[in-house]
C-alpha atoms as a PDB file:
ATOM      1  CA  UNK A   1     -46.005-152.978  47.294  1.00  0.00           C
ATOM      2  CA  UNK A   2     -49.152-154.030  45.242  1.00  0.00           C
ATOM      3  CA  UNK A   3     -49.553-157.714  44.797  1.00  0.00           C
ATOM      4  CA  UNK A   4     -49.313-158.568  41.303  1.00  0.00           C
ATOM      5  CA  UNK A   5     -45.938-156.594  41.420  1.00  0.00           C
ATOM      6  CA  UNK A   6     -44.890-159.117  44.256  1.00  0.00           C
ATOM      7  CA  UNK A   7     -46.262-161.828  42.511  1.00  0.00           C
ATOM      8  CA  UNK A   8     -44.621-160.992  39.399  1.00  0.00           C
ATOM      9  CA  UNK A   9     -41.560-160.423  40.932  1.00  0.00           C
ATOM     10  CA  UNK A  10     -41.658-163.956  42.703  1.00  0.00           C
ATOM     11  CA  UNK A  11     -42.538-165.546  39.503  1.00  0.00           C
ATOM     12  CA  UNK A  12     -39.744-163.881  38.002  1.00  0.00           C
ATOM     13  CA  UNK A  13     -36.909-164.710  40.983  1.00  0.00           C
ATOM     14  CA  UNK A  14     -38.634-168.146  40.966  1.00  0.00           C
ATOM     15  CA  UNK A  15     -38.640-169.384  37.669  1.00  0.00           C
ATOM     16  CA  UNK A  16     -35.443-167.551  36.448  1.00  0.00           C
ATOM     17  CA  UNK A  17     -32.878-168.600  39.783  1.00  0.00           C
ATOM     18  CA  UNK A  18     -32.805-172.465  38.294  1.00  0.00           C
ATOM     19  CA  UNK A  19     -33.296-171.817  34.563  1.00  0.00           C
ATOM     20  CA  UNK A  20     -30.128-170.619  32.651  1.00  0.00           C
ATOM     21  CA  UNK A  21     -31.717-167.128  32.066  1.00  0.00           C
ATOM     22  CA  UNK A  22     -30.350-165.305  34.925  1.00  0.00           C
ATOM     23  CA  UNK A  23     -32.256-163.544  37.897  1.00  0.00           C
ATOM     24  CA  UNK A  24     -31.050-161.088  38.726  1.00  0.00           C
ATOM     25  CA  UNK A  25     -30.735-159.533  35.132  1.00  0.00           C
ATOM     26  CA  UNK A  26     -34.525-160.012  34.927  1.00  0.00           C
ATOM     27  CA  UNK A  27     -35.336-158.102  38.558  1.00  0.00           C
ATOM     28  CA  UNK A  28     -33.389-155.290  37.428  1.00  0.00           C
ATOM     29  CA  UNK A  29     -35.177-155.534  34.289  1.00  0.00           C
ATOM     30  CA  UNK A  30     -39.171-155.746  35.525  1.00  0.00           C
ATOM     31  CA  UNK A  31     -39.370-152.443  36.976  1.00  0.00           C
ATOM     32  CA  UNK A  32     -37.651-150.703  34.203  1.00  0.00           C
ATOM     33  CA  UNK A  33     -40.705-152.366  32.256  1.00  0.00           C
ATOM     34  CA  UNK A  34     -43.311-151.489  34.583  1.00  0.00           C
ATOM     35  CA  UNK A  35     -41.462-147.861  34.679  1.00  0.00           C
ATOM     36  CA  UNK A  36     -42.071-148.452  38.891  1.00  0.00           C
ATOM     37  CA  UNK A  37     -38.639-148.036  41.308  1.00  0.00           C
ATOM     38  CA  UNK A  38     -36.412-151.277  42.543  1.00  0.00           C
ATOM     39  CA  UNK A  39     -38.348-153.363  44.571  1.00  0.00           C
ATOM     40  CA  UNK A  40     -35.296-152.676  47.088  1.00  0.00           C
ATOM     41  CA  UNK A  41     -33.079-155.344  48.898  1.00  0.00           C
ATOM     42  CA  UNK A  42     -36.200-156.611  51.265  1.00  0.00           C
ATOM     43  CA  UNK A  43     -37.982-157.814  48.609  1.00  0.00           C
ATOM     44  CA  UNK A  44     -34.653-159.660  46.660  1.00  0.00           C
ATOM     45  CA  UNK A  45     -34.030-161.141  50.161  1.00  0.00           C
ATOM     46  CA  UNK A  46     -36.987-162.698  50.180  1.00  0.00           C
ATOM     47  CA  UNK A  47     -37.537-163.665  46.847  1.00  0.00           C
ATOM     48  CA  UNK A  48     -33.712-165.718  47.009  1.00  0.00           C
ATOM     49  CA  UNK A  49     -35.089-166.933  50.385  1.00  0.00           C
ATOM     50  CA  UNK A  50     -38.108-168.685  48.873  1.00  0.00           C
ATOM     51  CA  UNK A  51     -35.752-170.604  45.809  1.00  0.00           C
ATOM     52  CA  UNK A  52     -33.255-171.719  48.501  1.00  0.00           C
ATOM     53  CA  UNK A  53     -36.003-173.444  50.337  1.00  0.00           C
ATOM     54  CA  UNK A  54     -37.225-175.430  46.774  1.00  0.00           C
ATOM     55  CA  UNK A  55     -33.647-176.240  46.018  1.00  0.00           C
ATOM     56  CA  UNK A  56     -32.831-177.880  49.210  1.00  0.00           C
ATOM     57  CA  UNK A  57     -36.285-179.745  49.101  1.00  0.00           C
ATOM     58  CA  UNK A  58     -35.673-180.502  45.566  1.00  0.00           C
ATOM     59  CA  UNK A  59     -32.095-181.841  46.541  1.00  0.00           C
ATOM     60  CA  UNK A  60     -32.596-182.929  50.155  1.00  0.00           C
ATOM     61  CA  UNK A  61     -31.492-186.454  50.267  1.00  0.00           C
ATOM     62  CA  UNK A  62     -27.830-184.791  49.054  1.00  0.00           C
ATOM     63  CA  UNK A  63     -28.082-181.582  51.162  1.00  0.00           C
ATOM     64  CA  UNK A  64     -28.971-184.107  54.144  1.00  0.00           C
ATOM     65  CA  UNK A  65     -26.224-185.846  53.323  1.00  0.00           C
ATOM     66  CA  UNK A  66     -23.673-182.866  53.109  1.00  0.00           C
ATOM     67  CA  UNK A  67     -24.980-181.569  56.632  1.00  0.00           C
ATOM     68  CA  UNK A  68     -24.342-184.995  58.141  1.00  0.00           C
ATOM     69  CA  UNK A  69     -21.152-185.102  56.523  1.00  0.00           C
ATOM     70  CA  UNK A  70     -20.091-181.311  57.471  1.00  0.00           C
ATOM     71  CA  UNK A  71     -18.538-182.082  61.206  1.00  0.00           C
ATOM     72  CA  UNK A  72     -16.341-184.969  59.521  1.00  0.00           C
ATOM     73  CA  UNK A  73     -15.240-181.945  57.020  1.00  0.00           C
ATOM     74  CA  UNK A  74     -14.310-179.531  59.551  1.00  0.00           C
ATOM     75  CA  UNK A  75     -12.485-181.932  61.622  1.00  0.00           C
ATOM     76  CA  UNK A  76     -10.288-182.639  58.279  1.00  0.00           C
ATOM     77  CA  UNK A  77     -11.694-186.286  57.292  1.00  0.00           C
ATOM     78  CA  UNK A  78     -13.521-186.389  53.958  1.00  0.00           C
ATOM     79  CA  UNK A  79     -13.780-190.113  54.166  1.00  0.00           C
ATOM     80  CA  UNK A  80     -17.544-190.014  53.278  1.00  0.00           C
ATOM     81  CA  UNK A  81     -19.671-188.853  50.484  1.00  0.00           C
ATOM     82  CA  UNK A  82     -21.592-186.231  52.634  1.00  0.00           C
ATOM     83  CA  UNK A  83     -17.888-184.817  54.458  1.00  0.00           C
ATOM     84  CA  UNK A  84     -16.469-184.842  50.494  1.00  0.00           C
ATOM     85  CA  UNK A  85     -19.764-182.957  49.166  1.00  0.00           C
ATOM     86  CA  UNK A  86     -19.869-180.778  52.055  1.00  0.00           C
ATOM     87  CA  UNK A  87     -15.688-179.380  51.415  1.00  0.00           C
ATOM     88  CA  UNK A  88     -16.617-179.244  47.307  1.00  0.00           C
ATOM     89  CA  UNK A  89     -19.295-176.943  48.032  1.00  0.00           C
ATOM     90  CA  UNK A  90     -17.192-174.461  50.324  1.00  0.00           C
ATOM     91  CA  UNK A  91     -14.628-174.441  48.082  1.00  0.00           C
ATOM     92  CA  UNK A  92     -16.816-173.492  45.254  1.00  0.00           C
ATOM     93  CA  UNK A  93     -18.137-170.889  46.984  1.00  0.00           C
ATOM     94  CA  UNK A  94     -15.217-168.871  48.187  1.00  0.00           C
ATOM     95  CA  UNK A  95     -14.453-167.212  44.626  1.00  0.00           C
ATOM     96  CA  UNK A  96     -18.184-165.621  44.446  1.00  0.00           C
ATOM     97  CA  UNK A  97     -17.752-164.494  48.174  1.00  0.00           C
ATOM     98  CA  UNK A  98     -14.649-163.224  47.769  1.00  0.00           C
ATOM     99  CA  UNK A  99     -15.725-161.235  44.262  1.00  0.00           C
ATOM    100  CA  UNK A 100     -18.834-160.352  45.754  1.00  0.00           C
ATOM    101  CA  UNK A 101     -17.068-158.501  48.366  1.00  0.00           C
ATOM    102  CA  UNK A 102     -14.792-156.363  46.009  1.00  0.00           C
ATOM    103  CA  UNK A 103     -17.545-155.447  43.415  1.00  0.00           C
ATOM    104  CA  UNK A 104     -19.306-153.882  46.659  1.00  0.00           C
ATOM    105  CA  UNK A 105     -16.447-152.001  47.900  1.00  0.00           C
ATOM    106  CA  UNK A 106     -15.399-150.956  44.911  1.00  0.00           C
ATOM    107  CA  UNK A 107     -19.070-149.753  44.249  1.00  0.00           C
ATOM    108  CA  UNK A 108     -18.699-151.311  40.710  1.00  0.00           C
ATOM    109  CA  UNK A 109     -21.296-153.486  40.986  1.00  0.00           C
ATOM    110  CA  UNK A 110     -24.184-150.626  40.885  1.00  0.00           C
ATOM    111  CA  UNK A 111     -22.603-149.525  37.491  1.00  0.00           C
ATOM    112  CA  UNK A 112     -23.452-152.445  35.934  1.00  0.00           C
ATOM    113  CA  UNK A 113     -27.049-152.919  36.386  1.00  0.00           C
ATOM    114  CA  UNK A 114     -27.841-151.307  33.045  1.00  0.00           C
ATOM    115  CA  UNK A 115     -29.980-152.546  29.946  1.00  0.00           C
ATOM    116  CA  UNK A 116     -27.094-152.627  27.686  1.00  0.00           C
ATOM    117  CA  UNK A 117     -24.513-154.793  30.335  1.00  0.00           C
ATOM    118  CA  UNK A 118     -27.641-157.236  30.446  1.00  0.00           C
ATOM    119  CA  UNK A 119     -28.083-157.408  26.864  1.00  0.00           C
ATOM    120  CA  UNK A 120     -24.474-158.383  26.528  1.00  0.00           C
ATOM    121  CA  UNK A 121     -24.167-160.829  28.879  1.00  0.00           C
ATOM    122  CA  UNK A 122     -27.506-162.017  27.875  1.00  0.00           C
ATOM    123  CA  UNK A 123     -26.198-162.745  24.087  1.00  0.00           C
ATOM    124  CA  UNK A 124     -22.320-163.816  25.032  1.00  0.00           C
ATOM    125  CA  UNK A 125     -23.335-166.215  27.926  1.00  0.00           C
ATOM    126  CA  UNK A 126     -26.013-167.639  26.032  1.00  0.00           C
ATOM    127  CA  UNK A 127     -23.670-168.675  23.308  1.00  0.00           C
ATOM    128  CA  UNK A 128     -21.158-169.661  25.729  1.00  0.00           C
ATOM    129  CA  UNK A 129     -23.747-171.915  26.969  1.00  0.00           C
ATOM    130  CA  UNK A 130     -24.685-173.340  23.363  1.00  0.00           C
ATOM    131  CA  UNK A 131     -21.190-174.101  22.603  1.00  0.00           C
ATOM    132  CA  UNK A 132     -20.069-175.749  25.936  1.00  0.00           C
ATOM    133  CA  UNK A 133     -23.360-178.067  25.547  1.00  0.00           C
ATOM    134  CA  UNK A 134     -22.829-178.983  22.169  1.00  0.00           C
ATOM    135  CA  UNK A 135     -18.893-179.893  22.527  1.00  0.00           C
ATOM    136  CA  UNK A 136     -19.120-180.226  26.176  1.00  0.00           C
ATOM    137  CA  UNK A 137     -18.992-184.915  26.356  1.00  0.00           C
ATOM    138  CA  UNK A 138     -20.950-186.877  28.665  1.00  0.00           C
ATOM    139  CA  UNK A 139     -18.267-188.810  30.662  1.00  0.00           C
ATOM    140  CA  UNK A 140     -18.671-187.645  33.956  1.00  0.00           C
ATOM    141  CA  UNK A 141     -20.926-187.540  36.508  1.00  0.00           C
ATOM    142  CA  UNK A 142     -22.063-185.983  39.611  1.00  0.00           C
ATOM    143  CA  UNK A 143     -20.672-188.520  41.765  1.00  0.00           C
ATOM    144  CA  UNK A 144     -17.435-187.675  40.026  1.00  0.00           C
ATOM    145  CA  UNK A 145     -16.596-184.140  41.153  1.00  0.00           C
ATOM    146  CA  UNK A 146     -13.362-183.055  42.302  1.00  0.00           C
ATOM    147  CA  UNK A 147     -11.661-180.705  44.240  1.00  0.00           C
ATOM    148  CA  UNK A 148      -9.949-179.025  40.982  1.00  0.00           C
ATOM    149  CA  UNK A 149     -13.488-178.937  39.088  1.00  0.00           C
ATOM    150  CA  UNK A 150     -15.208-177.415  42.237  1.00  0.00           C
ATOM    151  CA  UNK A 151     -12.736-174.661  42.323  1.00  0.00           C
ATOM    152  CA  UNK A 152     -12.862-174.233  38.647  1.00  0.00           C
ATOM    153  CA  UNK A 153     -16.284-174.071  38.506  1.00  0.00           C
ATOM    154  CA  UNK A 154     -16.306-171.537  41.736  1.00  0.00           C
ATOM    155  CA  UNK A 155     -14.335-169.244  39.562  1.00  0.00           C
ATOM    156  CA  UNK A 156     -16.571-169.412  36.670  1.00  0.00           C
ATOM    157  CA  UNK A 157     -20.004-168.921  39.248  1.00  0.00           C
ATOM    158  CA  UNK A 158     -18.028-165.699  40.534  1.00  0.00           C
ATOM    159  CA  UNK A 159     -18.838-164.103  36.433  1.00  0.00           C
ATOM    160  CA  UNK A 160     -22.557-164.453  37.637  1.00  0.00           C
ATOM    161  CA  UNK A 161     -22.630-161.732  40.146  1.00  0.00           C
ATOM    162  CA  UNK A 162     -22.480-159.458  36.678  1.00  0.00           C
ATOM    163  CA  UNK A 163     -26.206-159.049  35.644  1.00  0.00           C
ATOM    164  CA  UNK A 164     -27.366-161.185  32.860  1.00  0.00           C
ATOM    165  CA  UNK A 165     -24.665-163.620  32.852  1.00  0.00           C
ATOM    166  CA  UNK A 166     -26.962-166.187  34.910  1.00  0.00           C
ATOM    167  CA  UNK A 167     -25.652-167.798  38.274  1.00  0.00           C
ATOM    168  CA  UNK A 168     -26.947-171.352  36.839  1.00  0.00           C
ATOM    169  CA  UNK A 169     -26.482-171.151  33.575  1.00  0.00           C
ATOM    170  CA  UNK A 170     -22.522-169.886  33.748  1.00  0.00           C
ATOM    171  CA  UNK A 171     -21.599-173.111  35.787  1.00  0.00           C
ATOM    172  CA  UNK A 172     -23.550-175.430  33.987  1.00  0.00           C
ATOM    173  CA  UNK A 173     -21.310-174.334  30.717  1.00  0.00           C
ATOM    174  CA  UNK A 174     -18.393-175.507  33.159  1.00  0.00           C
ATOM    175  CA  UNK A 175     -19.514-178.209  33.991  1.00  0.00           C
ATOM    176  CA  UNK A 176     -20.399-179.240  30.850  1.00  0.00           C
ATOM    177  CA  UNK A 177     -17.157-177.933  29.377  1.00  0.00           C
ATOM    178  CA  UNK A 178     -15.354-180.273  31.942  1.00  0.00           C
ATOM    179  CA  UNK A 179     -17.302-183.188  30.710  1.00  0.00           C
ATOM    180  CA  UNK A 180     -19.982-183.663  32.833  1.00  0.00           C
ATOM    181  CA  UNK A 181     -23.243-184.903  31.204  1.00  0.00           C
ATOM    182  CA  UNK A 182     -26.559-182.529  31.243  1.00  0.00           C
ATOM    183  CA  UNK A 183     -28.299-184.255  34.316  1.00  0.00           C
ATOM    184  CA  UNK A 184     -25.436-183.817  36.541  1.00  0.00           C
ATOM    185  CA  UNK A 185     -23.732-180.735  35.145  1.00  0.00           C
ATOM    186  CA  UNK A 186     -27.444-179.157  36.321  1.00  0.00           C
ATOM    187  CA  UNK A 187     -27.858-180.779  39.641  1.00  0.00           C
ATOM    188  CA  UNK A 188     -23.838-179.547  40.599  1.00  0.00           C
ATOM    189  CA  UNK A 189     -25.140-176.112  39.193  1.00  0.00           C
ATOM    190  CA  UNK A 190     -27.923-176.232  42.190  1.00  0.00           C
ATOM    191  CA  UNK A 191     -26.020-177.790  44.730  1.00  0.00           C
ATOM    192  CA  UNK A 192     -23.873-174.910  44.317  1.00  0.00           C
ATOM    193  CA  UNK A 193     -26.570-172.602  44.727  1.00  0.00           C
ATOM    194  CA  UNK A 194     -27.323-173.143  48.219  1.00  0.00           C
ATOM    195  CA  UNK A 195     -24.333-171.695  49.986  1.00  0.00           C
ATOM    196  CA  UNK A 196     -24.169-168.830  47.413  1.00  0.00           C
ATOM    197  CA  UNK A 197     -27.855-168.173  48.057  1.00  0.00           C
ATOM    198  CA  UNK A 198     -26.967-168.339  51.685  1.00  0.00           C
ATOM    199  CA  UNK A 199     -23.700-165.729  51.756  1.00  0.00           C
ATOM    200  CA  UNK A 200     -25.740-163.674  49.775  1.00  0.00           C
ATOM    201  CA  UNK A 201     -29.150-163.943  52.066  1.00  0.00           C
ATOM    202  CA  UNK A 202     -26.755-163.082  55.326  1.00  0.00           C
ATOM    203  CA  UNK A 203     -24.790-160.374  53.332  1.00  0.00           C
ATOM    204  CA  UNK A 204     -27.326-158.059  52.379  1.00  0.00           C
ATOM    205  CA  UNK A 205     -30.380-159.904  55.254  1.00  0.00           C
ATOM    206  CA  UNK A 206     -28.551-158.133  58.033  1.00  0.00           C
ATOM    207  CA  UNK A 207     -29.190-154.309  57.228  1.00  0.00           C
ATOM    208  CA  UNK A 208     -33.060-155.761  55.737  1.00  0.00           C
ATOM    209  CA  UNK A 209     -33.488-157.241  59.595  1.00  0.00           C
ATOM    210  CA  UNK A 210     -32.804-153.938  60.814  1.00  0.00           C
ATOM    211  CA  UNK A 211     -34.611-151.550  58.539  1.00  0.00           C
ATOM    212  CA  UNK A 212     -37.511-153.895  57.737  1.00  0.00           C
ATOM    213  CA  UNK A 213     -41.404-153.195  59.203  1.00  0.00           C
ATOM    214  CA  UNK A 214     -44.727-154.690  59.401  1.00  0.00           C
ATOM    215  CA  UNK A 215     -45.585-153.944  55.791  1.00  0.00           C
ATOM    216  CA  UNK A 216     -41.869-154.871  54.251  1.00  0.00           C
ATOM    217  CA  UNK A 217     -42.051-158.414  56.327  1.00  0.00           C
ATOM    218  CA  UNK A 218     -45.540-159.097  55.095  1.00  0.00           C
ATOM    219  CA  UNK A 219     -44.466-158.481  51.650  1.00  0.00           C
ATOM    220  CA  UNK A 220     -41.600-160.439  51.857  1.00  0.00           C
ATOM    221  CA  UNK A 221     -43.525-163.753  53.266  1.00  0.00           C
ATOM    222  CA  UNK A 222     -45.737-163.610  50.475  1.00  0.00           C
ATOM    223  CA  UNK A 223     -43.160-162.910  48.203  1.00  0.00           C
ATOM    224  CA  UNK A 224     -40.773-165.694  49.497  1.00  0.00           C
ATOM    225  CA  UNK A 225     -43.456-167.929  49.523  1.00  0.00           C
ATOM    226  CA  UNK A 226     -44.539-167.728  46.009  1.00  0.00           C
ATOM    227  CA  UNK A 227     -40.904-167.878  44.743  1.00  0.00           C
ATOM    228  CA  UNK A 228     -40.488-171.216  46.625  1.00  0.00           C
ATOM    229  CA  UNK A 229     -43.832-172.721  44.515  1.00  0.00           C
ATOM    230  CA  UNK A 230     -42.240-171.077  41.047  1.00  0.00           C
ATOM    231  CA  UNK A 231     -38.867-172.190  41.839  1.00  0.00           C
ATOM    232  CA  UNK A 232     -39.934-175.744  42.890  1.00  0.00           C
ATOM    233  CA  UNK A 233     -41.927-176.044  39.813  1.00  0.00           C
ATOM    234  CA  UNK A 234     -39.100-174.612  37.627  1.00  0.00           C
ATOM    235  CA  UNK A 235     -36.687-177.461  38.833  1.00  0.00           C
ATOM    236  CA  UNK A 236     -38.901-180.198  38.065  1.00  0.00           C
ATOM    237  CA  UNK A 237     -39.757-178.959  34.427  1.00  0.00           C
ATOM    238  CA  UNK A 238     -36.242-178.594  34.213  1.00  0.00           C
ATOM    239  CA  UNK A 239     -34.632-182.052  35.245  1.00  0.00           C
ATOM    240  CA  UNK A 240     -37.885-183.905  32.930  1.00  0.00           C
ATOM    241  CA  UNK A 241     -37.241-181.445  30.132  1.00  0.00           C
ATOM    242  CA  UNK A 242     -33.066-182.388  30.483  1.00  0.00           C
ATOM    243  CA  UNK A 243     -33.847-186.520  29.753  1.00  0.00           C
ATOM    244  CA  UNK A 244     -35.548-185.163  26.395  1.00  0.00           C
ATOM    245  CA  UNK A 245     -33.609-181.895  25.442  1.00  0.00           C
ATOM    246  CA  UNK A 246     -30.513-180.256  25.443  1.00  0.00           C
ATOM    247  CA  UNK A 247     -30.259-176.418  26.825  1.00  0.00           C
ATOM    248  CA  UNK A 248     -30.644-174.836  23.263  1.00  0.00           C
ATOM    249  CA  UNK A 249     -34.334-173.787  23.970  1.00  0.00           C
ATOM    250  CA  UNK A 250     -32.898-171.397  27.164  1.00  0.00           C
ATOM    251  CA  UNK A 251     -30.262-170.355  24.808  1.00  0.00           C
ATOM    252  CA  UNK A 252     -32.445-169.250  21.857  1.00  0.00           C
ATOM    253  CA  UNK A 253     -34.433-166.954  25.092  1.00  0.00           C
ATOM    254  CA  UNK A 254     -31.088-165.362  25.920  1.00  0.00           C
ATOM    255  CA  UNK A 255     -30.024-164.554  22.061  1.00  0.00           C
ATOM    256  CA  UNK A 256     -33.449-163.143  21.411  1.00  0.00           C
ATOM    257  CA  UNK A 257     -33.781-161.595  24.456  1.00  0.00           C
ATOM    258  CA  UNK A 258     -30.162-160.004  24.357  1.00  0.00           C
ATOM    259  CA  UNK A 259     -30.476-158.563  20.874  1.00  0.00           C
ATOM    260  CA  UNK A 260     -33.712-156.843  21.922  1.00  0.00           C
ATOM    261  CA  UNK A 261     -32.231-155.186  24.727  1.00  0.00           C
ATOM    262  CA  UNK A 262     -29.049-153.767  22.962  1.00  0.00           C
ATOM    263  CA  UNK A 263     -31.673-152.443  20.633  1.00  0.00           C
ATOM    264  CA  UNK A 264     -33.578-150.694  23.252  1.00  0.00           C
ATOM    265  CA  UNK A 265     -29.896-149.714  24.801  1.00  0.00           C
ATOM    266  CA  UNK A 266     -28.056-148.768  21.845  1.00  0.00           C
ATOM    267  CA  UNK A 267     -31.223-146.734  20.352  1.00  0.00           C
END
């Protein structure tokens, strides 16, 4: 693979994995611009790789804190804010495992990386996403979360594997539906992230591992690499933009951006 398609890709992956725009509907979308084939499952491996490491740099003080506390968990005390973190995000992440694992066997998944699914879940999520903002109060915060809103909010993160609908951006509007102000209703959204990242990186890694050669494992370095410097920098414009502005800018992207590909779909 040539490198500005790997950088664009990792630009993409980067910037896109944090923001409430949704990744993965723009990957499937680049190459249908650039009229090229998939980049293929090395390449998305990577790219994911690369925005897991910025998001647990970003958030390492609390992902330190949920490692330390993860032999407490699994002994059955949550008696400390690490242990309590720690069960919160394993329960959030069992409802995108578990639908993961039936849109794959089903094979349904495949059917729905079209142009016109993205364009829908582009426009519906994005207003999902205005609304839950704009009604959404500010009374809670990250310190606050609970078993029931961690499983609640697993359930809404498990939409995201559709293309489009946007991993971040679909529990963010459930956080901020259950109250949570912006700041923490984002950082939840990326704490989450990690172990989703993760299943995902050791479902589809293992066959990659396998299959992969010289050329597909220098490709994905550089890729993973240059989605870990986008995906960094996406974070921090995000969290400085978040103390000034709401998420109405990322939803005006998705409208726009959702009407032009029904367009392109429907003509």
């Amino acid at each position: 693979m040539d490198l500005l398609t790997l950088f664009l890709l990792a630009l993409i992956q980067g910037v896109t994995e944090f923001l409430p725009v949704s990744s993965s509907g723009h990957l499937i979308l680049l190459p249908n611009l650039l009229g090229s084939e998939d980049q293929g499952q090395a390449i998305d491996v990577a790219v994911h790789v690369g925005t897991l490491g910025a998001v647990i740099l970003y958030f390492w003080r609390d992902v330190k804190a949920a490692l330390i506390g993860t032999p407490r968990m699994l002994t059955g005390r949550v008696d400390t804010p690490g242990a309590k973190l720690a069960i919160l995000l394993v329960l959030s992440t069992i409802p995108v495992i578990l639908f993961g694992l039936f849109l794959e066997i089903t094979g349904i998944y495949d059917s729905l990386r079209s142009i016109a699914v993205i364009g829908w879940t582009m426009l519906l999520f994005g207003l999902v996403l205005y609304w839950f903002d704009q009604k959404g109060s500010h009374e809670k915060h990250a310190e606050e979360w609970s078993l029931r809103h961690a499983i609640i909010m697993g359930l809404w993160q498990a939409v995201a594997l559709i293309p489009g609908t946007s991993r971040s951006g679909i529990t963010i509007s459930a956080a901020r539906y259950l109250g949570y102000d912006r700041e923490s209703a984002a950082r939840i959204a990326m704490l989450m992230s990690i172990p989703t990242i993760i299943a995902s990186g050791v479902f589809a890694g293992a066959e990659v591992i396998a299959t992969a050669d010289m050329q597909t494992a220098r490709d994905g370095a550089i890729a993973a690499a240059l989605s870990f410097i986008a995906a960094l920098c996406a974070l921090v414009l995000m969290f400085k933009l978040l103390r000034a502005v709401s998420f109405t800018p990322y939803v005006i992207y998705r409208v726009i951006l959702g009407v032009v590909l029904l367009l392109i779909a429907y003509t």
